[in-house]
C-alpha atoms as a PDB file:
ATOM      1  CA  UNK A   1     146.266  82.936 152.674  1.00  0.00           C
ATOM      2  CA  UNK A   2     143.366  83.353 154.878  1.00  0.00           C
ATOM      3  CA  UNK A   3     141.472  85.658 151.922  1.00  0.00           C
ATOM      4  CA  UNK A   4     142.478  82.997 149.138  1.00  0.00           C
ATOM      5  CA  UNK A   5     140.645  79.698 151.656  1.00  0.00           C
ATOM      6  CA  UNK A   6     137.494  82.182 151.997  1.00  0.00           C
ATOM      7  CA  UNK A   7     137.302  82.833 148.207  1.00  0.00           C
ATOM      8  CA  UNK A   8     137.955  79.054 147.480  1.00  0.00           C
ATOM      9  CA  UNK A   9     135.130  77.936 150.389  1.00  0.00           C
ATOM     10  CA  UNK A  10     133.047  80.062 148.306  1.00  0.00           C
ATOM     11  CA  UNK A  11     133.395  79.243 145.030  1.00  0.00           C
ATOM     12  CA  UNK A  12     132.957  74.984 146.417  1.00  0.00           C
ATOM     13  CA  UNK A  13     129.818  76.230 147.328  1.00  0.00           C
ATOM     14  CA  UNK A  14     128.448  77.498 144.161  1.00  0.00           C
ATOM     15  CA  UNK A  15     129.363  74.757 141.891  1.00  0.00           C
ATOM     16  CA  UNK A  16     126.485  73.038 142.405  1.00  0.00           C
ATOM     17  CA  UNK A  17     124.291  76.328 141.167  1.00  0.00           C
ATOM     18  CA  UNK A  18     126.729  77.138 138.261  1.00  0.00           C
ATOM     19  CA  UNK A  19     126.643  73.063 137.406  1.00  0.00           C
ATOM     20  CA  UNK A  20     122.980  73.617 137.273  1.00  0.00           C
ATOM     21  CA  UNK A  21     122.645  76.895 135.092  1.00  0.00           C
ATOM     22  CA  UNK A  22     125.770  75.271 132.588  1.00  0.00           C
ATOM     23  CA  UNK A  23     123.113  72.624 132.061  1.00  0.00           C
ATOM     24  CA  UNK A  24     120.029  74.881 131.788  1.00  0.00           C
ATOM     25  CA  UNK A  25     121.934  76.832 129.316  1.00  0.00           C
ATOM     26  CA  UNK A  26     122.861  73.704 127.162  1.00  0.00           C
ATOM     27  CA  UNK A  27     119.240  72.395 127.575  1.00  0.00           C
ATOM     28  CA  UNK A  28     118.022  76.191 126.005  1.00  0.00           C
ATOM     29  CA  UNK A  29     120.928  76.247 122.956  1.00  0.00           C
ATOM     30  CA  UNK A  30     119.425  72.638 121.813  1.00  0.00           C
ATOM     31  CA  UNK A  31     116.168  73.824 121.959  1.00  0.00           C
ATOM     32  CA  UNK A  32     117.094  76.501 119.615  1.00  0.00           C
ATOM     33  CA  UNK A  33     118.887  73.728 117.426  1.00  0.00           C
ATOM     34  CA  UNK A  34     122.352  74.229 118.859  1.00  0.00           C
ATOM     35  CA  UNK A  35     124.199  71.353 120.102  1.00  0.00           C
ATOM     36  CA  UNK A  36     126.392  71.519 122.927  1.00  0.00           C
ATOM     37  CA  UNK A  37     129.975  72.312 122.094  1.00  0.00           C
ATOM     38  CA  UNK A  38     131.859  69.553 124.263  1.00  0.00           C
ATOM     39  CA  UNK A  39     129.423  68.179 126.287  1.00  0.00           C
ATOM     40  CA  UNK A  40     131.138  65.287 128.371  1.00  0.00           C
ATOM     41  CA  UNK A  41     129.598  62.695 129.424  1.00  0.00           C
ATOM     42  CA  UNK A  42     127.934  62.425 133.348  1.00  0.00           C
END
């Protein structure tokens, strides 16, 4: 149990950067004329 709260603390704290890149990424695939898949609204 103690392992699993660690791995979960962990992952909290890089949503924000994964958020972020998920963004960058969709911001790059329009560029190249790609629309986003299933963007949802903010």
């Amino acid at each position: 149990p103690d392992r699993q709260a660690k791995r979960q603390m962990i992952a909290l704290q890089q949503l924000p950067e994964l958020l972020r890149r998920v963004k960058e990424l969709e911001k790059r695939l329009e560029a190249m004329g790609e629309p986003p898949a299933a963007s949802e609204p903010d």
